[in-house]
N, C-alpha and C. Protein backbone atom coordinates (compact mmCIF):
# COMPACT_ATOMS: atom_id res chain seq x y z
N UNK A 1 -11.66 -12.70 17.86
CA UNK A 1 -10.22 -12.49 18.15
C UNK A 1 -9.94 -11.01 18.32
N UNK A 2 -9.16 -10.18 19.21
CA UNK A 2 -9.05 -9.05 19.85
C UNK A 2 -7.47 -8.57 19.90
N UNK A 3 -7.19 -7.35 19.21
CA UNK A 3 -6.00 -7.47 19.04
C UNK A 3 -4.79 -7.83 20.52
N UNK A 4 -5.56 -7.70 21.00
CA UNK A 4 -4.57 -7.72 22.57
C UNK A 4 -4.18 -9.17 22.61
N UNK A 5 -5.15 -10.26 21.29
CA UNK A 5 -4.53 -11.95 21.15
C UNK A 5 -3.23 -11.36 20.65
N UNK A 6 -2.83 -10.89 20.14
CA UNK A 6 -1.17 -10.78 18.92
C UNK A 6 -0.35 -10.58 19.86
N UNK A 7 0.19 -11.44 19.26
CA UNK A 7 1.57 -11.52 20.71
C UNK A 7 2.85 -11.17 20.22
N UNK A 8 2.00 -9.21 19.32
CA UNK A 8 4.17 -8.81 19.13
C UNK A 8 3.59 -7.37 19.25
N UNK A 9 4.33 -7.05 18.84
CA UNK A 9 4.51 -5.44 19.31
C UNK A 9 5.57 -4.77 18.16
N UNK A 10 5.26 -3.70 17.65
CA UNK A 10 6.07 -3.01 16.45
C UNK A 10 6.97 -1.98 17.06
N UNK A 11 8.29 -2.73 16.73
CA UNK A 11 9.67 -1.44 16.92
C UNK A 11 9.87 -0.91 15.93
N UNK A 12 10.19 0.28 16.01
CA UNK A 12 10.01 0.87 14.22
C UNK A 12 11.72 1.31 14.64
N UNK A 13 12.37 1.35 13.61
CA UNK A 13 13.98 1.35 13.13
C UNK A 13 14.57 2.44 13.57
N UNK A 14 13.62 3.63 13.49
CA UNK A 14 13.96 5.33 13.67
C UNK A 14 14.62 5.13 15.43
N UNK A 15 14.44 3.87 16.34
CA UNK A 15 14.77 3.43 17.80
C UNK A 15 16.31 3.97 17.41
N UNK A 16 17.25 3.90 16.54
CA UNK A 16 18.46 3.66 16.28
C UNK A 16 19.04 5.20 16.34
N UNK A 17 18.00 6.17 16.28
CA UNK A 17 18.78 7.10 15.76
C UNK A 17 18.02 8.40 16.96
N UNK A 18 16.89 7.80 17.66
CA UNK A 18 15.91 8.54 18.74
C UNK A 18 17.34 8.50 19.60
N UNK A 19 16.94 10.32 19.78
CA UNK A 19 17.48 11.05 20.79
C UNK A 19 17.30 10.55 22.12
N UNK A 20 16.20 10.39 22.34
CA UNK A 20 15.63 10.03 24.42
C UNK A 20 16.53 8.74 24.17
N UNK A 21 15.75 7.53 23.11
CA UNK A 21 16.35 6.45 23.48
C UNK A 21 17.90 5.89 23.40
N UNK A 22 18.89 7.04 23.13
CA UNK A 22 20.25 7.12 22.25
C UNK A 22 20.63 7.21 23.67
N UNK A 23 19.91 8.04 24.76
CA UNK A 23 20.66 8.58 25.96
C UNK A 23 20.57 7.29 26.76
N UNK A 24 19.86 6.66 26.90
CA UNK A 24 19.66 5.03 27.74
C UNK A 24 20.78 4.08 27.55
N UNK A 25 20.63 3.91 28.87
CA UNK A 25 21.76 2.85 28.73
C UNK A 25 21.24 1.10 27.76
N UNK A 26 21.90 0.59 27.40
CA UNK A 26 21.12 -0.57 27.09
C UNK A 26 20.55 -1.61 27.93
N UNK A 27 20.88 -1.63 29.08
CA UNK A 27 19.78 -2.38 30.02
C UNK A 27 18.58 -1.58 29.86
N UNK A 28 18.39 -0.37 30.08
CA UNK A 28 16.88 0.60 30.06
C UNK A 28 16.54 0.71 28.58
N UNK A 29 16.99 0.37 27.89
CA UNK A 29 16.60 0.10 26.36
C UNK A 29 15.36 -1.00 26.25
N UNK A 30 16.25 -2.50 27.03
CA UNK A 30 16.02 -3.52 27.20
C UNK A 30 14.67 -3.54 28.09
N UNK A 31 14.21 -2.96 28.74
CA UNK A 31 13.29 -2.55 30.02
C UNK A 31 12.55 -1.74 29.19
N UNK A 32 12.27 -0.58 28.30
CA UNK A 32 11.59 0.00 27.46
C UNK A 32 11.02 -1.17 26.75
N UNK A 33 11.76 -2.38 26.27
CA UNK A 33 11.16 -2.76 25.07
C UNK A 33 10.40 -4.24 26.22
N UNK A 34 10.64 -4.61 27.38
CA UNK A 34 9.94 -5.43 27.77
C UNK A 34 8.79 -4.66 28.35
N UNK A 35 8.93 -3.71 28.90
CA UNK A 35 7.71 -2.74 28.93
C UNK A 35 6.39 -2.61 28.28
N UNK A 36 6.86 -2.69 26.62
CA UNK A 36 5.81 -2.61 25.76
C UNK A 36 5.13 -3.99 25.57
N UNK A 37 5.92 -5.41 25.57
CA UNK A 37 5.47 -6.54 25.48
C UNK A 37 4.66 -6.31 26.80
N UNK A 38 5.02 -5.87 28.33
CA UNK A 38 3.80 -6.57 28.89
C UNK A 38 2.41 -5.52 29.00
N UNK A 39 2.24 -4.38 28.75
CA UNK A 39 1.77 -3.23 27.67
C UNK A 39 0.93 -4.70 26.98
N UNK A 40 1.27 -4.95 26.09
CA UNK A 40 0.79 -5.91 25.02
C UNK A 40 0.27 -7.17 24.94
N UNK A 41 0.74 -7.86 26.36
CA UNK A 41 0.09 -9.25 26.88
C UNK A 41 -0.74 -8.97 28.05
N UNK A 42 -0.36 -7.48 28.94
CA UNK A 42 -1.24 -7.81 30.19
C UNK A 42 -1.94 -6.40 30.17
N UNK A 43 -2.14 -5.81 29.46
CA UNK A 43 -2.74 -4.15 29.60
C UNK A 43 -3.69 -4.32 28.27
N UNK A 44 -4.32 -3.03 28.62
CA UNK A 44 -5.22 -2.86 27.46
C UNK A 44 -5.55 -1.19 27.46
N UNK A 45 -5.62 -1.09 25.64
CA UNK A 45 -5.10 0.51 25.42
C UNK A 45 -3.94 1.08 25.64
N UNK A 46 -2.75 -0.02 25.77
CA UNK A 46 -1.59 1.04 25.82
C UNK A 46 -1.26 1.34 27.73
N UNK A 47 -2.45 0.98 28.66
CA UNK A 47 -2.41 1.27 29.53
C UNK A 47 -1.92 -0.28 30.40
N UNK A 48 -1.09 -0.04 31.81
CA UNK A 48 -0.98 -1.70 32.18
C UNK A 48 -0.87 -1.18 33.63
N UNK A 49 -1.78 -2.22 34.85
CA UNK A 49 -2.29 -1.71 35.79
C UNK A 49 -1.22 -2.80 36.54
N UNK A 50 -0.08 -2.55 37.14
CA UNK A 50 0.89 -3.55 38.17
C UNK A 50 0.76 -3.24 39.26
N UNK A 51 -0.24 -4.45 40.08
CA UNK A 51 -0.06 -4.51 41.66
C UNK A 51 1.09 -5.45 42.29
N UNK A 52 1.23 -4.57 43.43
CA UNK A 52 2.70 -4.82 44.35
C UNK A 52 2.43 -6.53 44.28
N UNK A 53 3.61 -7.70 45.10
CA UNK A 53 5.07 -6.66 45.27
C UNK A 53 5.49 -7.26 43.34
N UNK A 54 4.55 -7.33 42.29
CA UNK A 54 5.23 -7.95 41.02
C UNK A 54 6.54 -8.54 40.86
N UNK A 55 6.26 -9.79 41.77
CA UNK A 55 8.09 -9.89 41.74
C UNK A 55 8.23 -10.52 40.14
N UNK A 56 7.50 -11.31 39.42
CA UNK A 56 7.75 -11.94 38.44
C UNK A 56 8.06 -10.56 37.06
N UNK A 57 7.88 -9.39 37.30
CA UNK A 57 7.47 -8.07 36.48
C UNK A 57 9.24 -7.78 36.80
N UNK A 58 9.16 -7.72 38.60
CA UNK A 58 10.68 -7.23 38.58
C UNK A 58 11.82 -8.14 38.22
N UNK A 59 11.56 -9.44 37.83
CA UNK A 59 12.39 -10.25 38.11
C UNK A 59 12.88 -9.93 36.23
N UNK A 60 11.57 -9.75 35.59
CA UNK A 60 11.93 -9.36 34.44
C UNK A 60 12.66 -8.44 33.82
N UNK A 61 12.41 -7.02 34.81
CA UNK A 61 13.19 -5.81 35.08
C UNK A 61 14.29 -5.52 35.19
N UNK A 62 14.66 -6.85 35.98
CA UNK A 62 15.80 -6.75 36.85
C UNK A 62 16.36 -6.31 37.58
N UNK A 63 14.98 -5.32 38.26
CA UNK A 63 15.13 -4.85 39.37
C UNK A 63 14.88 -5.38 40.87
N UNK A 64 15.27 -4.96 42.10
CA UNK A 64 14.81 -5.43 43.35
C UNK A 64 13.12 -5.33 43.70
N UNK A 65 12.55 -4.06 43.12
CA UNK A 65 10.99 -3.99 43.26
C UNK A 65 10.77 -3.19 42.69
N UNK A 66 9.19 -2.74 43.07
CA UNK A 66 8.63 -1.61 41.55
C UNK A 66 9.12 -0.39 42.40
N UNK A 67 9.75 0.05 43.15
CA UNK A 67 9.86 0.99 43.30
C UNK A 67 11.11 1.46 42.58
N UNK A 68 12.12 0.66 42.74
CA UNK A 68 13.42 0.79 41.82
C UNK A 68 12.97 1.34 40.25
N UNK A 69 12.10 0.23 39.93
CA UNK A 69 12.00 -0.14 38.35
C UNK A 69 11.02 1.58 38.38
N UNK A 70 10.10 1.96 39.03
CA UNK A 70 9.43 2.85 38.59
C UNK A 70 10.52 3.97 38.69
N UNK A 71 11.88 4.54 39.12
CA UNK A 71 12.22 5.69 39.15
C UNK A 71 12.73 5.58 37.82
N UNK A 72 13.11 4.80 37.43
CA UNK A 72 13.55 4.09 36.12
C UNK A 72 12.83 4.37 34.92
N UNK A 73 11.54 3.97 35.36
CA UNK A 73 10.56 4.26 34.19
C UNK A 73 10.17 5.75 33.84
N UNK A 74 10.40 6.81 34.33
CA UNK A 74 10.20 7.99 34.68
C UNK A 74 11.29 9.04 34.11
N UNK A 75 12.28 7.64 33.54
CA UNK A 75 13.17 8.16 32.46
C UNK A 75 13.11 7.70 30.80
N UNK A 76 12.46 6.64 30.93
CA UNK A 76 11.83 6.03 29.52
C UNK A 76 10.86 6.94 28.96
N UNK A 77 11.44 7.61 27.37
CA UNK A 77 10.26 8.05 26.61
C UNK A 77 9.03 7.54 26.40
N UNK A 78 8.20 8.56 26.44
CA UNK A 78 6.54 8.23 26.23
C UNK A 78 6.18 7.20 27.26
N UNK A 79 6.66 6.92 28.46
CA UNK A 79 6.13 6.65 29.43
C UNK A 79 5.53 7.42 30.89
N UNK A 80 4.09 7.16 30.62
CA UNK A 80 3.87 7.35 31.64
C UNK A 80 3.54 7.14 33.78
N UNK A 81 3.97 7.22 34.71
CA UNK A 81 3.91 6.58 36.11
C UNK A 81 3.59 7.30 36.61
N UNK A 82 2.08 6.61 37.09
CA UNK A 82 1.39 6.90 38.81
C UNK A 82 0.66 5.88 39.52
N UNK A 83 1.18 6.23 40.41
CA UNK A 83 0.99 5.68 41.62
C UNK A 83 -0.22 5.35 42.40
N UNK A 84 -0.83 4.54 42.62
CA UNK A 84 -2.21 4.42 43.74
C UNK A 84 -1.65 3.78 44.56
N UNK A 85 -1.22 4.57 46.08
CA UNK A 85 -0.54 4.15 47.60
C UNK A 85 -1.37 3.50 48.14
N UNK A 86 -2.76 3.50 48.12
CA UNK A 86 -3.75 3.05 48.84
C UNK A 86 -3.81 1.74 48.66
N UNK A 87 -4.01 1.19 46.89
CA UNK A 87 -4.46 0.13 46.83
C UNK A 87 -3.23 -0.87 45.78
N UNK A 88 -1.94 -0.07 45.82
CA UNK A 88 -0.62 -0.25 45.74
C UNK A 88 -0.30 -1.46 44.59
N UNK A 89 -1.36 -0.30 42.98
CA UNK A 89 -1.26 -0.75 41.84
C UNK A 89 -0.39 0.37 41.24
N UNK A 90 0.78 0.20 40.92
CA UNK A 90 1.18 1.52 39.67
C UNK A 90 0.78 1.02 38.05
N UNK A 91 0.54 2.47 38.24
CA UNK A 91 -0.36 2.86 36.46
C UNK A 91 0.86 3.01 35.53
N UNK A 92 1.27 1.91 34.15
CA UNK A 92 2.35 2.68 32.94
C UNK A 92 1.08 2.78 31.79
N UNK A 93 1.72 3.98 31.64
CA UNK A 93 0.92 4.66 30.12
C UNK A 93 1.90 5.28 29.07
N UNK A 94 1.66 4.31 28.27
CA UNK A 94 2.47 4.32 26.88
C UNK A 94 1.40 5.34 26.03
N UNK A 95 2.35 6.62 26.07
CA UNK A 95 1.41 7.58 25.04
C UNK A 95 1.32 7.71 23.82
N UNK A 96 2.35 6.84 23.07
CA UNK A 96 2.15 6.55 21.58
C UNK A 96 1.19 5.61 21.13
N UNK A 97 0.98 4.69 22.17
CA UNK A 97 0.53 3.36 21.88
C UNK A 97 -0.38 2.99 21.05
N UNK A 98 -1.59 4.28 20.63
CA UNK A 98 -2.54 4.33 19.74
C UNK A 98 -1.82 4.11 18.34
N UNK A 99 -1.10 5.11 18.17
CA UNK A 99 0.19 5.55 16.95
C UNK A 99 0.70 4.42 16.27
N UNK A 100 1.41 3.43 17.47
CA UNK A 100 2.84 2.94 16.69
C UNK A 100 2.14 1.69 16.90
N UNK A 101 1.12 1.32 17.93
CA UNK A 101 0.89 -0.22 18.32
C UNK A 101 0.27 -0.85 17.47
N UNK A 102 -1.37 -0.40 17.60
CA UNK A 102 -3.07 -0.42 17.54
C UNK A 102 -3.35 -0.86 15.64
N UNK A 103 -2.94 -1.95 15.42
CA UNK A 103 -3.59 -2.73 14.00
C UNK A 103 -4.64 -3.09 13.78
N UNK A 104 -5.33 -2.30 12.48
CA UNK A 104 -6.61 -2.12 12.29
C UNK A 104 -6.69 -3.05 11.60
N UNK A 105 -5.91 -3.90 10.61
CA UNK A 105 -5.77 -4.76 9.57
C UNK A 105 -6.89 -5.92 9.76
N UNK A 106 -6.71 -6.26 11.05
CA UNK A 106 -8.03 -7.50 11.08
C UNK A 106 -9.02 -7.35 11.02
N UNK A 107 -9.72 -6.15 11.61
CA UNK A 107 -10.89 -5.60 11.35
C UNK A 107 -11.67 -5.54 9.92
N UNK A 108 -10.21 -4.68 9.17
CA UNK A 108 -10.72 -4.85 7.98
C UNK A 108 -10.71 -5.42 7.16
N UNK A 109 -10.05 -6.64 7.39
CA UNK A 109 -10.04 -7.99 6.53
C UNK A 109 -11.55 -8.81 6.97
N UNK A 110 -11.75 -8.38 8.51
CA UNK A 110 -13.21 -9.41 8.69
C UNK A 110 -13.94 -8.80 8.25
N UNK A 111 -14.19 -7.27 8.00
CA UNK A 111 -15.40 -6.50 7.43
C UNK A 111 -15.18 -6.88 5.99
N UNK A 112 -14.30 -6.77 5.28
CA UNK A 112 -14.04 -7.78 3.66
C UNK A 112 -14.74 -8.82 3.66
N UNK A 113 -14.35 -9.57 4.28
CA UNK A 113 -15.05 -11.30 3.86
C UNK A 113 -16.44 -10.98 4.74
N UNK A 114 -16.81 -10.50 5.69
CA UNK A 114 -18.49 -10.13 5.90
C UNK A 114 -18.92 -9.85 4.38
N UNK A 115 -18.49 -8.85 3.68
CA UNK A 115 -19.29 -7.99 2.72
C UNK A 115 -18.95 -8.98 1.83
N UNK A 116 -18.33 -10.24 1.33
CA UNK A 116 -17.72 -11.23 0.37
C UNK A 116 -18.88 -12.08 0.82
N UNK A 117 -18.99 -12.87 2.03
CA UNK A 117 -20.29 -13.34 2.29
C UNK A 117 -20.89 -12.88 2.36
N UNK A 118 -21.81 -11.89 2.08
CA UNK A 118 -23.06 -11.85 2.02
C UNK A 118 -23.59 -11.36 0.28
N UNK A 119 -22.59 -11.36 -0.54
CA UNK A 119 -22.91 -11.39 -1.63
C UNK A 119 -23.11 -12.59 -1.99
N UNK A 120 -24.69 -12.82 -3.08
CA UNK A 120 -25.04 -14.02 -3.44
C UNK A 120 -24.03 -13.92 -5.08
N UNK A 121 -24.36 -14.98 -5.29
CA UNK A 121 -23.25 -15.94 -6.73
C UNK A 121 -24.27 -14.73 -8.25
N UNK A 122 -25.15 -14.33 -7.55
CA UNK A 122 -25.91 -13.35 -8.89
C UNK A 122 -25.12 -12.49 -8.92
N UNK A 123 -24.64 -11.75 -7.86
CA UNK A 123 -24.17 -10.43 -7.81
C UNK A 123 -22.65 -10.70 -7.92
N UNK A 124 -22.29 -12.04 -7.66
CA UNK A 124 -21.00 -12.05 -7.71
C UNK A 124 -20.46 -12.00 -9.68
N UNK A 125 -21.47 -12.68 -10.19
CA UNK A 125 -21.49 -13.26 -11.57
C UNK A 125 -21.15 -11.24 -12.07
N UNK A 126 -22.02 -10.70 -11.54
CA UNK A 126 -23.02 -9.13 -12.23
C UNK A 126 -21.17 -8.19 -11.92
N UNK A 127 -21.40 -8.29 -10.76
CA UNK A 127 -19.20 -7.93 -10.45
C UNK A 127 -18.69 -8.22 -11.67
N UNK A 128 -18.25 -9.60 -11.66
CA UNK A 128 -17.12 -9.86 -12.97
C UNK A 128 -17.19 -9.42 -14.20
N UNK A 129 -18.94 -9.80 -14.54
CA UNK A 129 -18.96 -9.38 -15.92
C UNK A 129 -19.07 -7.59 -15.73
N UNK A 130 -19.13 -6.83 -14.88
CA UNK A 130 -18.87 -5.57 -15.12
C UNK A 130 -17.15 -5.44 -15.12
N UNK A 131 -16.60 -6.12 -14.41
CA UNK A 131 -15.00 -5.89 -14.04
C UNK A 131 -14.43 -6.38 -15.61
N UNK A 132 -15.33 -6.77 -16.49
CA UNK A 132 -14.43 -7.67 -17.56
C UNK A 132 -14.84 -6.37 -18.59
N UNK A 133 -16.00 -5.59 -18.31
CA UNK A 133 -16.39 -4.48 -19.58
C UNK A 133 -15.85 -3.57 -19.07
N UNK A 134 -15.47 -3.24 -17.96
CA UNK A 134 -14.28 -2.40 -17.58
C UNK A 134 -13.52 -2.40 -18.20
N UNK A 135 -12.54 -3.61 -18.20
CA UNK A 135 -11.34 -4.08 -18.60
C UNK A 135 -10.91 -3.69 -20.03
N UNK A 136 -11.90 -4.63 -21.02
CA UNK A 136 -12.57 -4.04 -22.74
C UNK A 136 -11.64 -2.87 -22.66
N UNK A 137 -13.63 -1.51 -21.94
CA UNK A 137 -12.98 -0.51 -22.33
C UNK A 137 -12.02 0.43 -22.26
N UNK A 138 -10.79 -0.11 -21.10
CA UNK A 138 -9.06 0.33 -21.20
C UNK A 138 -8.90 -0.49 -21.70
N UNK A 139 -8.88 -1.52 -22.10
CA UNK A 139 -8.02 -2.05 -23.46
C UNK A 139 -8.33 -1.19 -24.74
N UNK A 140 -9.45 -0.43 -25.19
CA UNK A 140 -9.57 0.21 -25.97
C UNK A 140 -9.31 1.54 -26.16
N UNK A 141 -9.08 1.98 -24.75
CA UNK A 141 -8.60 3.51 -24.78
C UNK A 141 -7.01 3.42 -24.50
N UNK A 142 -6.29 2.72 -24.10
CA UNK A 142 -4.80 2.53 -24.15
C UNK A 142 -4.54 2.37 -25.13
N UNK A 143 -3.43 3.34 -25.61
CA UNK A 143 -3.04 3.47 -27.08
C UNK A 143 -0.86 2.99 -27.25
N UNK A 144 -0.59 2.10 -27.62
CA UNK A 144 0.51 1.49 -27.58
C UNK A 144 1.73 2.43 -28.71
N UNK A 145 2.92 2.24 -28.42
CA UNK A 145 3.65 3.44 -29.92
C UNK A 145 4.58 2.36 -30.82
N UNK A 146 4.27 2.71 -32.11
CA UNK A 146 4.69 1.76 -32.86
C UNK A 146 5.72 2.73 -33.69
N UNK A 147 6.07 2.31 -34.09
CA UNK A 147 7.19 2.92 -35.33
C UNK A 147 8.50 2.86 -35.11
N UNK A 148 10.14 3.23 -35.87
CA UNK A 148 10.94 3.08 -35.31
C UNK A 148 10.98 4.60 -34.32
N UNK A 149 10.60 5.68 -34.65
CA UNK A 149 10.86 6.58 -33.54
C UNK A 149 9.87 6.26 -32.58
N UNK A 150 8.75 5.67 -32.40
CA UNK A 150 7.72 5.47 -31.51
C UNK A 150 6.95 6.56 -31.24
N UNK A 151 6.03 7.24 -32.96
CA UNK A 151 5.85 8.07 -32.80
C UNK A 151 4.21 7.77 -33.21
N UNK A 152 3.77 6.40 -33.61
CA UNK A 152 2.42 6.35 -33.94
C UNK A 152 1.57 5.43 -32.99
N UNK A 153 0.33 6.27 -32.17
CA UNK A 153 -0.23 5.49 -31.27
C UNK A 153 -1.64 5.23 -31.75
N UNK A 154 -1.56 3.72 -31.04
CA UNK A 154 -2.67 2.84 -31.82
C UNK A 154 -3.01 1.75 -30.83
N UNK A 155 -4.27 1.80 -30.32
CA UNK A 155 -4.78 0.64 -29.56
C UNK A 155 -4.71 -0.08 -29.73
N UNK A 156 -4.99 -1.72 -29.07
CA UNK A 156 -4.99 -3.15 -29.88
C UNK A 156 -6.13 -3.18 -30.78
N UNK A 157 -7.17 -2.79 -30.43
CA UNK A 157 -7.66 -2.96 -31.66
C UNK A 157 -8.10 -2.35 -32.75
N UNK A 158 -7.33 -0.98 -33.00
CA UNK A 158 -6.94 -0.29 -33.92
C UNK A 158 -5.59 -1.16 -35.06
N UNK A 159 -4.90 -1.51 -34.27
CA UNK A 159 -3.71 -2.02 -34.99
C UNK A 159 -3.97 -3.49 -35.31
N UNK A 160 -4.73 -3.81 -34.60
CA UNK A 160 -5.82 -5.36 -35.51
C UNK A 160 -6.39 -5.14 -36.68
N UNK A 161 -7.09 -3.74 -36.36
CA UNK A 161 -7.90 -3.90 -37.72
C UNK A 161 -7.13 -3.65 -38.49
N UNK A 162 -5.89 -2.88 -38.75
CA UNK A 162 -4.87 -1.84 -39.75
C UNK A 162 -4.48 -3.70 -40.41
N UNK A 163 -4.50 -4.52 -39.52
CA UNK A 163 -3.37 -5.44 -40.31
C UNK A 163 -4.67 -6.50 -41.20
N UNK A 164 -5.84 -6.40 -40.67
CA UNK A 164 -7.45 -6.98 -41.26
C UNK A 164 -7.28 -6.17 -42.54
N UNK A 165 -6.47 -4.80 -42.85
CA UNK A 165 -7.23 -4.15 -43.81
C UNK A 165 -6.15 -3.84 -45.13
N UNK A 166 -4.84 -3.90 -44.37
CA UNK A 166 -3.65 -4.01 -45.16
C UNK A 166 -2.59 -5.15 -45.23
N UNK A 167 -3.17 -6.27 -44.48
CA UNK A 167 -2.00 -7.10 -44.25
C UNK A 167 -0.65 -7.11 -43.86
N UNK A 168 0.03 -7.33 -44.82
CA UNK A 168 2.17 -7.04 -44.86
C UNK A 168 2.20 -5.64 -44.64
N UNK A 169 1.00 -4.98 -45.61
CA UNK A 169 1.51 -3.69 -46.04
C UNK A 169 1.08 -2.21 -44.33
N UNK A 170 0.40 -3.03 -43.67
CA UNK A 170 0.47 -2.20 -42.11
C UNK A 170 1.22 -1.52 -41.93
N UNK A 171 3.04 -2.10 -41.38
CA UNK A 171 3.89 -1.96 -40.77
C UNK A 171 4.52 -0.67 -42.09
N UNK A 172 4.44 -1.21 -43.42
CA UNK A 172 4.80 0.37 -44.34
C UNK A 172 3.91 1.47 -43.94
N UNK A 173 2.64 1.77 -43.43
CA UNK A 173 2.02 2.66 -43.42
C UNK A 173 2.09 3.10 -41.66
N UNK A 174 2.55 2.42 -41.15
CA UNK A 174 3.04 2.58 -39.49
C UNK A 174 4.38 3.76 -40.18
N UNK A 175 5.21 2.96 -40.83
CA UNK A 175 6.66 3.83 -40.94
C UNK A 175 6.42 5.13 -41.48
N UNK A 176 5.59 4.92 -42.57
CA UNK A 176 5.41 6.32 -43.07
C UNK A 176 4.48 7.37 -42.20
N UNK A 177 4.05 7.45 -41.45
CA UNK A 177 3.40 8.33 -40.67
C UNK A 177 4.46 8.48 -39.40
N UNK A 178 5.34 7.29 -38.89
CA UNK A 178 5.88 7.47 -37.52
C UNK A 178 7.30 8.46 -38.54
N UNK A 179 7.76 8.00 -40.05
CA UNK A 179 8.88 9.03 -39.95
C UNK A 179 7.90 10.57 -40.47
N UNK A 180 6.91 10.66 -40.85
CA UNK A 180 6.54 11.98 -41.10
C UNK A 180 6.38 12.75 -39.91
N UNK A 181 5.60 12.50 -38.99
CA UNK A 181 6.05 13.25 -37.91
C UNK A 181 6.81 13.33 -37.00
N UNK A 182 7.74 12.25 -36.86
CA UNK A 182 9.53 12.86 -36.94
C UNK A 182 10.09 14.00 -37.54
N UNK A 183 9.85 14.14 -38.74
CA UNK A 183 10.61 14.92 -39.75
C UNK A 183 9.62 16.33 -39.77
N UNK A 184 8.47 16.03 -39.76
CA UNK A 184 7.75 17.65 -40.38
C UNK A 184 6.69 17.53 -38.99
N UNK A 185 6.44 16.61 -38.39
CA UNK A 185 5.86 17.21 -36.83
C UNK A 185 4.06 17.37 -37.08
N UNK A 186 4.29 16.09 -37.58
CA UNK A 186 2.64 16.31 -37.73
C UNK A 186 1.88 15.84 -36.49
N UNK A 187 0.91 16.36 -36.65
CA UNK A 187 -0.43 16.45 -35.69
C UNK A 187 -1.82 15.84 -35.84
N UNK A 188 -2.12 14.82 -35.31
CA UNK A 188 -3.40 14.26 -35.72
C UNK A 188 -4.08 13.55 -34.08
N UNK A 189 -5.36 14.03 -34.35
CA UNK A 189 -6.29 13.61 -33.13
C UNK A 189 -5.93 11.52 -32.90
N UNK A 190 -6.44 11.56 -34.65
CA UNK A 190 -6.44 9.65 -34.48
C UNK A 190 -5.25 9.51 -35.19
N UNK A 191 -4.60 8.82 -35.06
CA UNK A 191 -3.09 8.25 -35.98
C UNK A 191 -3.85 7.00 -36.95
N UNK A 192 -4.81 6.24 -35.81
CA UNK A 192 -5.75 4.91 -36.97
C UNK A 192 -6.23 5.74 -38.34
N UNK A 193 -6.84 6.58 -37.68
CA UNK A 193 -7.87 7.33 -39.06
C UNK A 193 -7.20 7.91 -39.72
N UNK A 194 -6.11 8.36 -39.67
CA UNK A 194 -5.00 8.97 -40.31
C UNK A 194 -4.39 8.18 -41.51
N UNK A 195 -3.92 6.92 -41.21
CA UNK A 195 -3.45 5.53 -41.74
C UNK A 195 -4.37 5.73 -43.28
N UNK A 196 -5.86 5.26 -42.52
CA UNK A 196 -7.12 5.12 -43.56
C UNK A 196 -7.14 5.89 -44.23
N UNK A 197 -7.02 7.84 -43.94
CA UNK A 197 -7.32 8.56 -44.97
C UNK A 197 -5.96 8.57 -45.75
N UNK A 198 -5.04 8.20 -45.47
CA UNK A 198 -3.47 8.46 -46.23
C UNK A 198 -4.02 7.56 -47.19
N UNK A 199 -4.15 6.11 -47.35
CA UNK A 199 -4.32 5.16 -48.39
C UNK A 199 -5.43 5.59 -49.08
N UNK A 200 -6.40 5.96 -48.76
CA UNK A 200 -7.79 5.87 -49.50
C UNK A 200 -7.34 6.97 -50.39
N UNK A 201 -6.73 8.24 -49.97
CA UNK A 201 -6.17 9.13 -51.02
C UNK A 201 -5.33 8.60 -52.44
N UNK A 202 -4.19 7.82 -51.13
CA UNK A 202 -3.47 7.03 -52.60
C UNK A 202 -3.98 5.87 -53.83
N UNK A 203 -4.84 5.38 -53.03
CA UNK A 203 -5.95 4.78 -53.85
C UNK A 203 -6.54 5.23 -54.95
N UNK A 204 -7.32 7.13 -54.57
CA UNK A 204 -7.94 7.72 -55.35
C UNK A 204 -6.69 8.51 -56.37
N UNK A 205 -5.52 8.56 -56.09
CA UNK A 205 -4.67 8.68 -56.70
C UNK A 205 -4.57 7.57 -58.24
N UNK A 206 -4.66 7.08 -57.53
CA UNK A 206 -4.02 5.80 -58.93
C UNK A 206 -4.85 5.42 -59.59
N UNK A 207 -6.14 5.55 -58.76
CA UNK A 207 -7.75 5.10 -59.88
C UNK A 207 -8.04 6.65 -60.65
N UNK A 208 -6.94 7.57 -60.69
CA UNK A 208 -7.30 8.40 -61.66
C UNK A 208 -6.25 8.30 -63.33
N UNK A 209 -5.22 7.76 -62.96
CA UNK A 209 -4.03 7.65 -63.65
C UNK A 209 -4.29 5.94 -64.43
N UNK A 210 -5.47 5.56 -64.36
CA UNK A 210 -5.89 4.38 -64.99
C UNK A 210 -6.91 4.50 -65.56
């Protein structure tokens, strides 16, 4: 399939506010934009080769013949007209046409599913399970903020283990670190390891006072 099968053509909106095309009357608006459709069904590259007398071209035009329609065209932006007298084909060349027309999209959707087929079900398996240890390790380096100021960050499975290791008592040791550095602006690499050494202190606190 070859893009010259697609049977549309892209007007882009900025038409509304273009200077060249602001000065046209709206019949030559209308003639610009059938221009590009046959550009698009009967040319190739932007380029479209019309031999005489095209009455079905002028009839579209709405002109009497191409000679009318070509003085015409010679006022349409980014069009280009010439003439071969001899063998009494005129040449239009749309000089944007690379720019605004030319969709690469299929190409690279068929070069996708080429490179999709030709991977076997091993390599497809060897993909996922790398895309899933990917995944893991940002789930483990994304760090979530807990507290009421939202000042203590803790991965999921940092804040799994906090509740494996304190139960109820987590969410008290979340508050007390998220209001301490609220209030006095503390600084710590890990906020998890932080948690751990706060208790294990208070721990060694109380196993001295017994």
């Amino acid at each position: 399939m070859s893009h010259s099968s697609h049977k549309w053509i892209k007007v882009w909106t900025t038409i509304l506010t273009d200077p060249d095309l602001d000065n046209l009357s709206l019949a030559n608006i209308g003639r610009w934009s059938k221009l590009l459709l046959y550009v698009k069904m009967h040319g190739e590259k932007g380029v479209l080769k019309m031999p005489e007398p095209a009455r079905t071209f002028c009839n579209h035009m709405q002109v009497k013949d191409l000679n009318e329609f070509n003085e015409i065209a010679k006022i349409l932006p980014n069009v280009e007209v010439s003439c071969n007298g001899k063998n009494g084909v005129t040449i239009y060349t749309m000089k944007n046409w690379f720019k605004y027309q030319v969709d690469d999209s299929y190409d690279r959707v068929q070069k996708h599913r080429e490179i999709q087929n030709s991977v076997t079900p091993q390599d497809k398996n060897k993909i996922r399970e790398e895309k899933n240890k990917n995944k893991k390790r940002e789930d483990k380096i994304i760090k979530h903020k807990y507290g009421e100021f939202q000042k203590v960050l803790l991965t999921d499975a940092e804040y799994e283990k906090l509740k494996d290791r304190f139960g109820a008592e987590r969410e008290l040791w979340i508050t007390k670190l998220d209001r301490g550095i609220e209030q006095k602006g503390y600084k710590y690499k890990s906020h998890y390891l932080t948690i751990i050494d706060w208790s294990e202190r208070e721990d060694k606190k109380r196993s001295e006072f017994i």
